[in-house]
Protein backbone atom coordinates (compact mmCIF):
# COMPACT_ATOMS: atom_id res chain seq x y z
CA UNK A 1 0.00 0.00 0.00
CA UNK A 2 2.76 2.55 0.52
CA UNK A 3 3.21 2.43 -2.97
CA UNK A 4 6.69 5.18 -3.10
CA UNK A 5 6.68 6.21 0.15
CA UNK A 6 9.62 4.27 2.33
CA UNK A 7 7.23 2.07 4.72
CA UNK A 8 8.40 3.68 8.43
CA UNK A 9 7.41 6.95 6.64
CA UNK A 10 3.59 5.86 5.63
CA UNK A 11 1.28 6.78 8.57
CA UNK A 12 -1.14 3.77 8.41
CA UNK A 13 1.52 1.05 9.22
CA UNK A 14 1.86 2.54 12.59
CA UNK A 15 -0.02 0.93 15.62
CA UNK A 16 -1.85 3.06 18.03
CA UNK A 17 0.73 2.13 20.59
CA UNK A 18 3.51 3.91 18.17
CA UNK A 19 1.20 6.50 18.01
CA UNK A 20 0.69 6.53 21.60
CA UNK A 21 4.37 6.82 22.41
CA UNK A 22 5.54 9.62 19.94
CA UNK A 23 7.14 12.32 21.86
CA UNK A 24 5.83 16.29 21.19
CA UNK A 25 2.95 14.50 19.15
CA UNK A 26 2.52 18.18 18.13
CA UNK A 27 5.55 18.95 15.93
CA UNK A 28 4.57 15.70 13.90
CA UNK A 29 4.05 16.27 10.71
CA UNK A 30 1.29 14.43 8.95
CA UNK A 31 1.33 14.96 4.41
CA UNK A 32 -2.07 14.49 2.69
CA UNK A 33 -1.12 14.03 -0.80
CA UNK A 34 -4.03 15.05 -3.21
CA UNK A 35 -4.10 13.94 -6.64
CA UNK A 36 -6.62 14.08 -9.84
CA UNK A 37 -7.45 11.17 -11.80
CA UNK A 38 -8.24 12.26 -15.04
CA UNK A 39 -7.39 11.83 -18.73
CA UNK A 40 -4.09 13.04 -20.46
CA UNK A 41 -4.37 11.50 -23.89
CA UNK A 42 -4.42 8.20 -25.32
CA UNK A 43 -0.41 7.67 -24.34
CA UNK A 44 -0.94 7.95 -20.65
CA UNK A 45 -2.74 6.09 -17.50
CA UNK A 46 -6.05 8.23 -15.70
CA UNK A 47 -3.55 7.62 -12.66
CA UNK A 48 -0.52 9.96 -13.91
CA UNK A 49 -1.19 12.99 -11.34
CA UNK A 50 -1.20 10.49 -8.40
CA UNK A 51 1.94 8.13 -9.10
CA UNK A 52 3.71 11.88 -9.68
CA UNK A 53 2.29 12.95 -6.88
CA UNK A 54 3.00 10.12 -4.55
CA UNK A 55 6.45 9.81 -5.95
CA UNK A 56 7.57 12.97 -4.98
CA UNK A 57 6.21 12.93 -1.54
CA UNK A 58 8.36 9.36 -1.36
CA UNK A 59 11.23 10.21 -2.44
CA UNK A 60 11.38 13.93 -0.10
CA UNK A 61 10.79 11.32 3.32
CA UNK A 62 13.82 9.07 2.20
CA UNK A 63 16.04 12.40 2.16
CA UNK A 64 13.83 13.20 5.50
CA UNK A 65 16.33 12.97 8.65
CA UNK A 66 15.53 10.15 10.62
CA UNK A 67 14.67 12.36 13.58
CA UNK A 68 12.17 14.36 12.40
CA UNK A 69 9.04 13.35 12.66
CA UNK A 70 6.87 13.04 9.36
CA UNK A 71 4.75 10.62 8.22
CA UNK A 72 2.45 10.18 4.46
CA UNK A 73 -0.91 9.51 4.13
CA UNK A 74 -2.73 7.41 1.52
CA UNK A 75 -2.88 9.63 -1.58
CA UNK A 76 -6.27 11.02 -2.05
CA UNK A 77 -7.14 11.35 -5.24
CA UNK A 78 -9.73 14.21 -6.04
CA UNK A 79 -10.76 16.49 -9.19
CA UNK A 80 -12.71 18.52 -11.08
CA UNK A 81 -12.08 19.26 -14.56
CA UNK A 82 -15.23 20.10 -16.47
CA UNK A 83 -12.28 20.48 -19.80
CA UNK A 84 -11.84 16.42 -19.85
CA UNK A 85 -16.21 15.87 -19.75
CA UNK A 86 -16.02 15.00 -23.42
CA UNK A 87 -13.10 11.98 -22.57
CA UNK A 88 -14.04 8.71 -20.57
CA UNK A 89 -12.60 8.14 -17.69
């Protein structure tokens, strides 16, 4: 499920007891990625925004210090584009 983003880094593999223990709960970071599914020609997948998307946000919490306390989750994908109503999908 945590697709690009390095597995300690993607918030729903914690336990409630990690969660329990995190010191200064309120400097942790938590990243909603938000993503459109839509059309981009015949050459590319509807899912293009997302996997960019979620790629990005991956690869920033592998340069993420270990120490600092950030975690991803699920991208939620979400869009309005009344340009692509003429394309399926």
């Amino acid at each position: 499920m945590h697709t690009f983003v390095p597995p300690h880094r993607f918030f729903p593999y914690l336990t409630w007891t990690e969660i329990q223990a995190m010191p200064d709960k309120e400097n942790v970071v938590i990243i909603q990625p938000v993503a459109s599914i839509e059309q981009h020609g015949p050459h590319l997948p509807l899912v293009v925004d997302a996997c960019i998307g979620t790629a990005i946000i991956g690869r920033a919490m592998e340069k993420l210090e270990p120490e600092i306390p950030a975690y991803v989750l699920p991208t939620q994908c979400y869009g309005k584009a009344n340009e692509h109503w003429h394309f399926p999908g």
